[in-house]
Protein backbone atom coordinates (compact mmCIF):
# COMPACT_ATOMS: atom_id res chain seq x y z
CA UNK A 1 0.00 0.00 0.00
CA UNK A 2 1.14 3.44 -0.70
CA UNK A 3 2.34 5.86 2.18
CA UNK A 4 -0.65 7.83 2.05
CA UNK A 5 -2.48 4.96 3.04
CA UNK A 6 0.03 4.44 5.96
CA UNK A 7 0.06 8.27 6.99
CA UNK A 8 -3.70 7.78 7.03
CA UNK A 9 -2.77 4.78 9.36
CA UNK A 10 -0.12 6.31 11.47
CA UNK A 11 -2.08 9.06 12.85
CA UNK A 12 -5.16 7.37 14.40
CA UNK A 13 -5.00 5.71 17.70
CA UNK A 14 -8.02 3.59 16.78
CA UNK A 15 -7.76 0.24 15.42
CA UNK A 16 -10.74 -0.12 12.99
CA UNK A 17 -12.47 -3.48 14.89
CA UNK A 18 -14.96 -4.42 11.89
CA UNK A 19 -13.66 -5.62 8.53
CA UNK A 20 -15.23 -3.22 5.97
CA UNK A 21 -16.87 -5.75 3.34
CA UNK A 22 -16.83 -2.69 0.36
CA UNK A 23 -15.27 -3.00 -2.68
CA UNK A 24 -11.44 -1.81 -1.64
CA UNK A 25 -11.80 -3.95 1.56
CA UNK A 26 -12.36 -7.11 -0.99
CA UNK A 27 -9.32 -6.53 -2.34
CA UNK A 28 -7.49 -6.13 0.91
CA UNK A 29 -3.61 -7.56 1.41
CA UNK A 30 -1.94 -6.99 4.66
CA UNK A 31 1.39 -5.59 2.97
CA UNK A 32 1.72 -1.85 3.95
CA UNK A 33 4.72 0.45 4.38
CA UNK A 34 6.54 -0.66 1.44
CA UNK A 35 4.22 0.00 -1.05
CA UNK A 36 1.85 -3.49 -1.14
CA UNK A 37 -1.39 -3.88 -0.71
CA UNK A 38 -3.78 -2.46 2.19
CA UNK A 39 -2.80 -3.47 5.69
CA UNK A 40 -2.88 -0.89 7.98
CA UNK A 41 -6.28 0.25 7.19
CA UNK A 42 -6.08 -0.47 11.32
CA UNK A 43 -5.16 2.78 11.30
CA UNK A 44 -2.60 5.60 12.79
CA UNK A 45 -1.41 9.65 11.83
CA UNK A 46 1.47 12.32 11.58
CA UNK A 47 -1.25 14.84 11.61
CA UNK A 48 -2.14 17.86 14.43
CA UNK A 49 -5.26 16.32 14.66
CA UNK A 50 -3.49 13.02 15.86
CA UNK A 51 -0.53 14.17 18.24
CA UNK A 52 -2.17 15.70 21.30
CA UNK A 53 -0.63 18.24 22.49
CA UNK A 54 -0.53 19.45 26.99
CA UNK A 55 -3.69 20.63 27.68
CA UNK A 56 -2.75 23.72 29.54
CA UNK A 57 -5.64 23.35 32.66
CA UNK A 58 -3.70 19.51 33.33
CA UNK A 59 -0.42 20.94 32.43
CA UNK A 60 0.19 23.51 35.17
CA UNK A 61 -0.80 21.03 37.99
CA UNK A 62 2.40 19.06 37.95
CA UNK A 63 4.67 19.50 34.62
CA UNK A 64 7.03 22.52 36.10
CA UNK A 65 9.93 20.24 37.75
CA UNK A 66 10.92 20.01 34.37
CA UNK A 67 12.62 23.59 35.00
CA UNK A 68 14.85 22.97 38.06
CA UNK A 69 17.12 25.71 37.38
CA UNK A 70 14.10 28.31 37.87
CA UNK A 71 13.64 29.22 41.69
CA UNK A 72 9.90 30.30 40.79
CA UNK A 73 9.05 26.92 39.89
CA UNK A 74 9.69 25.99 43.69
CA UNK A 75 7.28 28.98 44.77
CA UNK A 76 5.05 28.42 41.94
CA UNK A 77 4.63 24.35 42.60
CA UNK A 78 4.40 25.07 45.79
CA UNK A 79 0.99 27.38 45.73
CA UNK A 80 -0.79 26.09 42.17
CA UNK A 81 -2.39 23.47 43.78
CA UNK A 82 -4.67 25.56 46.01
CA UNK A 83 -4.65 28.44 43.95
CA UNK A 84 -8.08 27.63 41.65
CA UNK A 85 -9.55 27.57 44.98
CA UNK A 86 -8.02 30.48 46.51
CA UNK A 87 -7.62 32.91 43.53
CA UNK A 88 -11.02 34.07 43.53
CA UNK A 89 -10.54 35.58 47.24
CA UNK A 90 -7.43 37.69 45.74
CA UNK A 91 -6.50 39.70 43.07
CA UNK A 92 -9.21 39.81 40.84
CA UNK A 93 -12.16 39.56 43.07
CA UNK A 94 -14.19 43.34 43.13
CA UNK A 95 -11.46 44.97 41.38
CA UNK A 96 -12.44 46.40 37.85
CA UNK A 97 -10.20 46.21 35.10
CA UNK A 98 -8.96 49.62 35.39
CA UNK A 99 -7.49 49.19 39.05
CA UNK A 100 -6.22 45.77 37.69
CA UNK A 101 -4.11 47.65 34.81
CA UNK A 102 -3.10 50.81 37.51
CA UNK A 103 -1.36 47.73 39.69
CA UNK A 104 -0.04 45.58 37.18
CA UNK A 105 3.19 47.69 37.89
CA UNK A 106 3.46 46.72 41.16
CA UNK A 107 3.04 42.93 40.20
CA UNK A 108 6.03 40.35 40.45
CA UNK A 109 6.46 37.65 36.95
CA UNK A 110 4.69 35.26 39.52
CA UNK A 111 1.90 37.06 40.18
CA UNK A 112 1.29 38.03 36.38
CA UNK A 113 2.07 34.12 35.91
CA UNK A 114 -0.49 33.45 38.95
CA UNK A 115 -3.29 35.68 37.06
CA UNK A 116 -2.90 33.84 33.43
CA UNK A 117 -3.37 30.48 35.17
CA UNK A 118 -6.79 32.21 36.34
CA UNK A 119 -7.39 33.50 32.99
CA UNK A 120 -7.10 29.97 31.35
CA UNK A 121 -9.07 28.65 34.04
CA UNK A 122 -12.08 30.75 32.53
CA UNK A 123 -10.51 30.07 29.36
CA UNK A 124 -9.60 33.74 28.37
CA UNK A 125 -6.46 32.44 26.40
CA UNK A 126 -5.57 35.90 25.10
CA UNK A 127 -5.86 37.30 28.68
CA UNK A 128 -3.87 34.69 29.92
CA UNK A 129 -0.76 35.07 27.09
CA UNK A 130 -1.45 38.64 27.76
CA UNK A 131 -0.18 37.78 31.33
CA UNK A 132 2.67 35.41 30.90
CA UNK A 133 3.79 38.06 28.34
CA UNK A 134 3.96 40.41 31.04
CA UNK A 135 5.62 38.32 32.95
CA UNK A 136 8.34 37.16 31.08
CA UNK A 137 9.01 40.56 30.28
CA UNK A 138 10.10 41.26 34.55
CA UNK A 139 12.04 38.00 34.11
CA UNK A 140 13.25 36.89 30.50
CA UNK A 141 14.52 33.29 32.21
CA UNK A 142 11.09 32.94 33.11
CA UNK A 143 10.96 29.29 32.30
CA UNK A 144 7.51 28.50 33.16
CA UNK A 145 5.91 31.18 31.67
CA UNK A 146 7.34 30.73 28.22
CA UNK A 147 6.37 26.99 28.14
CA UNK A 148 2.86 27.70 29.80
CA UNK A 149 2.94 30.38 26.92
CA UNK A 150 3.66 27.53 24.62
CA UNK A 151 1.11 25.16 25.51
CA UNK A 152 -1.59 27.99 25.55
CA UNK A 153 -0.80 28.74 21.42
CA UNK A 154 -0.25 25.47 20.45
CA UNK A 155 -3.95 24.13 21.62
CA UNK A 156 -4.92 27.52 19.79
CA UNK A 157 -3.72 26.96 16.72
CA UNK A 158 -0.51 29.28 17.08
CA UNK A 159 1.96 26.71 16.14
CA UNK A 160 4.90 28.79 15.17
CA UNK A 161 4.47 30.81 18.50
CA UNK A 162 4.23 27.94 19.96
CA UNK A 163 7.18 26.47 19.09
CA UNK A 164 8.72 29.57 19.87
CA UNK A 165 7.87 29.48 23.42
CA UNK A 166 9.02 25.92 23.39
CA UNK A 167 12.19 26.77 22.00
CA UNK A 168 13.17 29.67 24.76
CA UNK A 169 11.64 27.07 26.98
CA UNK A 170 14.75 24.74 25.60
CA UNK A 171 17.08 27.62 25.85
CA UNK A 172 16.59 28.39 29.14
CA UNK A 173 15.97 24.68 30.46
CA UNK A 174 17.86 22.61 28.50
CA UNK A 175 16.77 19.21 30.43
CA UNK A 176 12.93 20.39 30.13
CA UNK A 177 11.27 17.25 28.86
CA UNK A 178 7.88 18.53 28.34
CA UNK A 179 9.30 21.45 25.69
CA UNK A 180 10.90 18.56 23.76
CA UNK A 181 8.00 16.69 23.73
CA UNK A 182 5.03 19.37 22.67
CA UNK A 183 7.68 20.84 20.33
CA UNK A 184 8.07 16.94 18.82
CA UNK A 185 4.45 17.18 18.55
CA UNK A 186 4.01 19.92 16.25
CA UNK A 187 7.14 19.51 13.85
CA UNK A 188 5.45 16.06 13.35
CA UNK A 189 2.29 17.51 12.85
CA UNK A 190 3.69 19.87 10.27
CA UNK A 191 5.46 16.97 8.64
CA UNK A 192 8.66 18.37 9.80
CA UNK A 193 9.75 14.48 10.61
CA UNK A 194 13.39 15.14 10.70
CA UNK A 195 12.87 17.74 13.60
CA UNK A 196 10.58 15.67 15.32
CA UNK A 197 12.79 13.14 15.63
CA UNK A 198 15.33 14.92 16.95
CA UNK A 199 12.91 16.17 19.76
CA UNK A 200 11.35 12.75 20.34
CA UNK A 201 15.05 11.14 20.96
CA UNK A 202 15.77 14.41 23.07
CA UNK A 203 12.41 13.52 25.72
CA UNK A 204 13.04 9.67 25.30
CA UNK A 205 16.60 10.72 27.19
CA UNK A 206 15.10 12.63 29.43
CA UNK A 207 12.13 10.07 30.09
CA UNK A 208 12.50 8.96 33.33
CA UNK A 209 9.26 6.88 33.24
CA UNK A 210 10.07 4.94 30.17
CA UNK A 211 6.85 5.91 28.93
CA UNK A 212 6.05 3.50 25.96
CA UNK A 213 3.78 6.03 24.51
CA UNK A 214 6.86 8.41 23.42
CA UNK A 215 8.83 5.39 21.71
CA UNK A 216 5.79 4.89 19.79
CA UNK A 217 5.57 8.58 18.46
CA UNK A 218 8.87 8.27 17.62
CA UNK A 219 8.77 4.81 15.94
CA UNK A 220 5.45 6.69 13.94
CA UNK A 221 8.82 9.29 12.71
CA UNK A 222 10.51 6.78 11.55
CA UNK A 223 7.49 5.03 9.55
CA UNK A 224 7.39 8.49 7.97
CA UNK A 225 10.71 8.68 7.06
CA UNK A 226 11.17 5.35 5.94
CA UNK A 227 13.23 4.02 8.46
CA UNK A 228 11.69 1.05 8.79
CA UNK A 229 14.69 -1.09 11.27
CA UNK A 230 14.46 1.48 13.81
CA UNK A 231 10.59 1.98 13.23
CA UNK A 232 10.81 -2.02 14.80
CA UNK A 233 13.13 -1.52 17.02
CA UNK A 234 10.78 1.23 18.73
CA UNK A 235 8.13 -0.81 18.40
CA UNK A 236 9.69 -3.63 19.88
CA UNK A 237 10.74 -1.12 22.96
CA UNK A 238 6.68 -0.37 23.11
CA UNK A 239 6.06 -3.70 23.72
CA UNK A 240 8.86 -4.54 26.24
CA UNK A 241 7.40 -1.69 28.23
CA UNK A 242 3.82 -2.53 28.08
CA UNK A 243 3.26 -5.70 26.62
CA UNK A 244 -0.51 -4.99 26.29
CA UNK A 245 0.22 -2.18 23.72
CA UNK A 246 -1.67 -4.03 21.06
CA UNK A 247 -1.54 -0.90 18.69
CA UNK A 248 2.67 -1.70 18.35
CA UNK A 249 2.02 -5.56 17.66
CA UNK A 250 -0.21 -4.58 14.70
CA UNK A 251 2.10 -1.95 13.32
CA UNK A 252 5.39 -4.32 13.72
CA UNK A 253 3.56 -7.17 12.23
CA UNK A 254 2.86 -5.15 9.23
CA UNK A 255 6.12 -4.03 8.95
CA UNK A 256 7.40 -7.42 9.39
CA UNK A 257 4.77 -8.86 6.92
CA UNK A 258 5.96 -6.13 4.16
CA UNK A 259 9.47 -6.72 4.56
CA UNK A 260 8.82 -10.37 4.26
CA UNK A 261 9.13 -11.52 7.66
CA UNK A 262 6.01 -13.84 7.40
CA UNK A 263 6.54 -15.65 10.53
CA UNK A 264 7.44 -12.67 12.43
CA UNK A 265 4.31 -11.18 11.65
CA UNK A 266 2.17 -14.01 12.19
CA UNK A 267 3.23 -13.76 15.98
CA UNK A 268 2.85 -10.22 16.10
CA UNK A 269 -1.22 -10.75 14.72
CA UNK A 270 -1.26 -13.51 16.97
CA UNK A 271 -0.58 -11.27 19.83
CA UNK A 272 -3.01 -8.65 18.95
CA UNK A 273 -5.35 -12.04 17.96
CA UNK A 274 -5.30 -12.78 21.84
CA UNK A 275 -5.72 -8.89 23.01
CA UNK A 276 -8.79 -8.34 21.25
CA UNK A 277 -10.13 -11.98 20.28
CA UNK A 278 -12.53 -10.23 18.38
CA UNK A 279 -10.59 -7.81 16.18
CA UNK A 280 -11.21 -9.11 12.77
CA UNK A 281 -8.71 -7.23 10.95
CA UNK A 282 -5.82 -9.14 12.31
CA UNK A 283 -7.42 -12.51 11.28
CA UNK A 284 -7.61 -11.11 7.92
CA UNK A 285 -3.94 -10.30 8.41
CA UNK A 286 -2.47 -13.57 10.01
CA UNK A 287 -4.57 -15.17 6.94
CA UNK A 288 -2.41 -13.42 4.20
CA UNK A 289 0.99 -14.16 5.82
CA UNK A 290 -0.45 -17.77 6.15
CA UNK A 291 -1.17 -17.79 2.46
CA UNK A 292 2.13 -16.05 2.04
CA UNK A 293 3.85 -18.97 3.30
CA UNK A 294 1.32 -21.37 1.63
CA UNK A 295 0.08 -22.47 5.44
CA UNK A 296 -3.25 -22.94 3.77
CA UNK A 297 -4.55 -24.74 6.65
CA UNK A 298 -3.90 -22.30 9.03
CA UNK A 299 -5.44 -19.98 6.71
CA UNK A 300 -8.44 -21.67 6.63
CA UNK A 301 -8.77 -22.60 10.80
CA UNK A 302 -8.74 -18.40 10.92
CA UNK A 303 -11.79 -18.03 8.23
CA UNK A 304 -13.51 -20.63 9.99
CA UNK A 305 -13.10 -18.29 12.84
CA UNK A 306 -14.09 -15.36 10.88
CA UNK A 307 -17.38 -16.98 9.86
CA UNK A 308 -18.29 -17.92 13.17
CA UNK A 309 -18.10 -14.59 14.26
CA UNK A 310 -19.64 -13.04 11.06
CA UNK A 311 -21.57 -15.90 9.18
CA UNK A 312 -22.26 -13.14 6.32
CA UNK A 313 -18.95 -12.53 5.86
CA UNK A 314 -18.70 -12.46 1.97
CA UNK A 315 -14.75 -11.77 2.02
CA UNK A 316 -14.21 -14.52 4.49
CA UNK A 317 -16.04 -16.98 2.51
CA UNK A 318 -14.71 -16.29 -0.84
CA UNK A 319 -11.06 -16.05 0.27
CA UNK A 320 -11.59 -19.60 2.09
CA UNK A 321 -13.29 -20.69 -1.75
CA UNK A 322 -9.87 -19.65 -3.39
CA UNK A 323 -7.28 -21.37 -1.06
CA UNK A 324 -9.98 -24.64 -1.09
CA UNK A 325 -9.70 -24.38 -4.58
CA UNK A 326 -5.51 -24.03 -4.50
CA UNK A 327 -5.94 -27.48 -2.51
CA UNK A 328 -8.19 -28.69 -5.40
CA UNK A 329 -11.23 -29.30 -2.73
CA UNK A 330 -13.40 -28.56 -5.40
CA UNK A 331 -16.56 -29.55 -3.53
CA UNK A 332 -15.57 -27.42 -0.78
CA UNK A 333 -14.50 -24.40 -2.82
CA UNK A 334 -18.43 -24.79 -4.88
CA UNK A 335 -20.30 -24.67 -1.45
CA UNK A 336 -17.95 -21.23 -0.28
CA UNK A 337 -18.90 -19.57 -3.47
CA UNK A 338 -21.88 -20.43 -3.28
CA UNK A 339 -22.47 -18.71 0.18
CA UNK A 340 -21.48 -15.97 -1.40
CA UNK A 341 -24.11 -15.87 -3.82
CA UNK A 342 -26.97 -16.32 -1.42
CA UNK A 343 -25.55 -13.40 0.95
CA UNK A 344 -24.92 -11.29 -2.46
CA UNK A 345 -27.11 -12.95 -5.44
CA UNK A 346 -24.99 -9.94 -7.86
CA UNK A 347 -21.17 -10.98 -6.89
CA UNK A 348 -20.13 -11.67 -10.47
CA UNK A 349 -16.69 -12.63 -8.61
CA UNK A 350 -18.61 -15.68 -7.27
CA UNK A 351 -19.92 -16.47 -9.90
CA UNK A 352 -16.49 -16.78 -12.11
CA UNK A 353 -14.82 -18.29 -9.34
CA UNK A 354 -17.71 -20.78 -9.40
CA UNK A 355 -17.45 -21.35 -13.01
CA UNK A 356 -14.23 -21.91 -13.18
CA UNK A 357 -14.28 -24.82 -10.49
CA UNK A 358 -17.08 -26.17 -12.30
CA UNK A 359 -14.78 -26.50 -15.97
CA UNK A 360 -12.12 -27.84 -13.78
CA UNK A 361 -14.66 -31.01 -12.41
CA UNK A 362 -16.03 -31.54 -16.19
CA UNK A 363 -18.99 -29.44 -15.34
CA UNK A 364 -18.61 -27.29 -18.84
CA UNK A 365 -22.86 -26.62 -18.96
CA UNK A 366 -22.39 -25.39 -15.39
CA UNK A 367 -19.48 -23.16 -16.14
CA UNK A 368 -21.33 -21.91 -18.99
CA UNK A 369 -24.70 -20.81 -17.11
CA UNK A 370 -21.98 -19.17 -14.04
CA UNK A 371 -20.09 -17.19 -16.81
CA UNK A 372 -23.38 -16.07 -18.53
CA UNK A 373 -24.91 -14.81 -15.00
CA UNK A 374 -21.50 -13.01 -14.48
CA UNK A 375 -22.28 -11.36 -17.80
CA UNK A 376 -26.31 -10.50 -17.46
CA UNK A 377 -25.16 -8.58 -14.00
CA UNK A 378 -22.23 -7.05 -15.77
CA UNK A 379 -21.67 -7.53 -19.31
CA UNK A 380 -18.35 -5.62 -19.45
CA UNK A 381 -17.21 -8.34 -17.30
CA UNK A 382 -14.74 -9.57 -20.15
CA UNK A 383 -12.87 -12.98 -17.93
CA UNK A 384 -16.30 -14.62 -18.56
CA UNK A 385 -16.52 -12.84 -22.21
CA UNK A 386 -13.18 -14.84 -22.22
CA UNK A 387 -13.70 -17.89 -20.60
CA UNK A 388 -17.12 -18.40 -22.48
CA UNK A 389 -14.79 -18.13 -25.80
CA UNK A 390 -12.88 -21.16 -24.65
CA UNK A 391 -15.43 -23.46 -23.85
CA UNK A 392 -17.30 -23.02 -27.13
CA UNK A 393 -14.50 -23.42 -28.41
CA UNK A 394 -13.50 -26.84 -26.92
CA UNK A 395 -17.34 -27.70 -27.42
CA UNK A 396 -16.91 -27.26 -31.05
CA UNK A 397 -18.80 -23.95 -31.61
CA UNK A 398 -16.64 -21.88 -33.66
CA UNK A 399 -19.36 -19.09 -34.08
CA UNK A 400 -20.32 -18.81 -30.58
CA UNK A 401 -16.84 -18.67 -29.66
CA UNK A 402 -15.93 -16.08 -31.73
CA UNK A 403 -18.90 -14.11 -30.70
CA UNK A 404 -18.05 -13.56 -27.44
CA UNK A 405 -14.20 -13.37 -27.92
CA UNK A 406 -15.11 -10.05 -30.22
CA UNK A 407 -17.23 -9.05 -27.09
CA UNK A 408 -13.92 -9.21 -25.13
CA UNK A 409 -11.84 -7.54 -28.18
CA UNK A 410 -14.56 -4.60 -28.09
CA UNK A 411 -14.28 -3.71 -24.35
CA UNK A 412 -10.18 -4.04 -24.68
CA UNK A 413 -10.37 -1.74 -27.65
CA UNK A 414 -12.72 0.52 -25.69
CA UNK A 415 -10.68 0.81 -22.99
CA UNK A 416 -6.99 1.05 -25.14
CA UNK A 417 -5.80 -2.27 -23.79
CA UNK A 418 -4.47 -2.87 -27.26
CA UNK A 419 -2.00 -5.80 -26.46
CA UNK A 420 -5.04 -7.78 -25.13
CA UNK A 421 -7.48 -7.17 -28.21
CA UNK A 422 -4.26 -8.16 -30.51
CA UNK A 423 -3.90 -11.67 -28.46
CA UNK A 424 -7.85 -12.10 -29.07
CA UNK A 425 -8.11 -11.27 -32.19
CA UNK A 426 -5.50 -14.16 -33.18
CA UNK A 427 -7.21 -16.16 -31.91
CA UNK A 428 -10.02 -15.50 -33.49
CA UNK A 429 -8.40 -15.53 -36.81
CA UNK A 430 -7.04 -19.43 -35.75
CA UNK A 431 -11.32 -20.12 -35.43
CA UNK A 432 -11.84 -18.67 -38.95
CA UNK A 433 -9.12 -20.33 -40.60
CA UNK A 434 -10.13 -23.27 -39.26
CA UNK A 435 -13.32 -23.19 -40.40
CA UNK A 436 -12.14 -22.21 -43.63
CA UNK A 437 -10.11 -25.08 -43.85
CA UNK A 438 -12.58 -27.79 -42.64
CA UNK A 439 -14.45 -29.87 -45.37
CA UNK A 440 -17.94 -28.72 -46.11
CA UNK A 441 -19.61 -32.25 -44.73
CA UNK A 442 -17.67 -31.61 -41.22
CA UNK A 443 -19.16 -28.62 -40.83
CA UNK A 444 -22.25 -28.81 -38.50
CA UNK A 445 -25.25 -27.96 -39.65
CA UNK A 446 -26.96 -26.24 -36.70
């Protein structure tokens, strides 16, 4: 699949948990990253929607020891935890703006800073930037103020302030782990990748929790930049550090799966498999890295699965018709398609596959009423055009065999698939000149 489709995947934190059944989905491989087919349509992004950023309100409460050079952030962790309650009974309560302005020149950076945290409290974000402004303009090495600054315009949609803020923040507070981090965040959102990598590496040395969530933004980096080893290798440090993170197995199993590391990847599903028992993507995805390997029995154990839990599963049953079919269970592989055409009596696919196993048991009057349903629901459905051409054609019916091989030529020429028409039409030219060349009392009749 192409790295749109990835991006698309990368940003999300929600796994999709039901198999879409529309056309695309029918169609669906588990190969990703590298360009295969569609596998993590499970979903992830490198977008600003996707990478939250600190909510200032949960922020202030308890991110500050980031800046231990600053000796406000003693005084101001020591007095933000009561000060929601206790603000109200200060400063601003029964004094009109205009008294407020008179004694803002009497105020200290940590009262200014104590007033903005009021002012985002009633969510007056321009009042409260308005403040730390103020603030940091007493004390330039106000550390707090610039990163409280920070968080304020990046959850406002000031992302270049923001990162501004965050930068000073850096400047000043070289060790502040929170700066790294937000600042990661919006580089990454901006598809700045190379930045935000060097950010996310800066906070993961500074982590002192091992948080598995940061190894997994950065590992999301690396999917964007194509690093694909160290994309695992973060992965695999997700999963050492919470072995429940079921959102790294999937991603490292479709890594593994598109770089060909079938087995790899089949433990990885497996592991999301027995997470959520019930997420039906990653059966479809253990299934082609089963079929990958040709562990067609496996393959078919996990659709018997996927039927159970969805007995109108069209994709499940036609995939399990194909591999019965690879194992030349003919029987098998008829009753499959034939589920699908009682959940979906217009699935020309069905039908053709159904055809097809019928020619292959001797069944040609079968195959022939399958290929001509395929072509009543779509007559530009040019494999049974095709495959029609063929039996006549074995059957002994020149004409009706070149009828509907010129049906085929006619959509290829339609649609400028000239090397196609130019295989046809031989072929039709071998029918003529055979019946050219047969003696007038072989010649049927009718």
């Amino acid at each position: 699949m192409s790295w749109e489709i990835v991006e698309a995947a990368i940003n999300s934190f929600e796994i999709i948990q039901t198999y879409s059944e529309s056309e695309p989905a029918k169609n669906n491989k588990t190969g990703a990253i590298l360009g295969g087919g569609a596998a993590l349509a499970a979903g992830l992004t490198v977008g600003a929607a996707s990478v939250p950023l600190a909510v200032p309100l949960l922020v202030v409460g308890g991110v500050f020891a980031g800046a231990k050079s600053e000796e406000t952030v003693k005084n101001v962790t020591k007095g933000i935890g009561n000060f929601f309650e206790n603000v109200a009974q200060g400063i601003n309560k029964g004094i009109n703006n205009t008294i407020e302005n008179v004694l803002d020149i009497f105020k200290s950076e940590e009262q200014f800073f104590q007033r903005a945290v009021e002012k985002l409290k009633n969510q007056q974000y321009d009042e409260a930037i308005d403040n730390l402004t103020q603030a940091i303009a007493i004390n330039t090495q106000y550390v707090d103020a610039y990163f409280l600054r920070g968080c304020i315009r990046s959850d406002t949609g000031d992302y270049q302030g923001a990162i501004s803020d965050y930068t000073e923040t850096i400047q000043i507070n070289t060790e502040h782990f929170y700066a790294y981090l937000n600042r990661g965040h919006i580089f990454a959102s901006k598809g700045n990748y190379k930045s935000a990598l060097l950010d996310y590496t800066q906070a993961i040395r500074l982590n002192k929790h091992d948080n598995a969530n940061i190894y997994f933004k950065r590992a999301k980096i690396y999917l964007a930049l194509k690093e694909f080893q160290n994309a695992i290798a973060d992965y695999s440090k997700v999963i050492e550090l919470d072995p429940k993170y079921f959102e790294a197995y999937l991603i490292r199993g479709c890594l593994y799966f598109d770089l060909k590391y079938y087995q790899e990847s089949i433990l990885d599903f497996t592991q999301v498999i027995q997470i959520r028992p019930k997420d039906i993507n990653s059966y479809f995805r253990r299934i082609d890295a089963y079929v990958e390997i040709s562990d067609y029995a496996n393959a078919i154990l996990d659709l018997n699965v996927l039927i159970a839990l969805n007995p109108k599963s069209v994709v499940a049953y036609l995939q399990r018709g194909d591999l019965q079919s690879l194992l030349k269970k003919y029987d098998s592989a008829i009753i499959d398609y034939s589920h699908v055409i009682k959940i979906d009596p217009k699935h020309t696919d069905a039908y053709f596959k159904r055809a097809c196993i019928k020619y292959e048991k001797g069944d040609k009057k079968g195959a022939i009423a399958d290929c001509q349903q395929v072509i009543m629901i779509n007559s530009e459905y040019t494999k049974a055009h095709i495959k029609l051409g063929y039996i006549y054609k074995e059957e002994g019916n020149p004409k009706e065999a070149i009828k509907y091989f010129k049906n085929a030529i006619d959509y290829f020429n339609k649609h400028h698939l000239l090397q196609q028409a130019k295989s046809l039409e031989i072929e039709v030219q071998t029918i003529q000149q055979e019946i050219k060349n047969t003696p007038w009392w072989r010649k049927k009749i009718f």
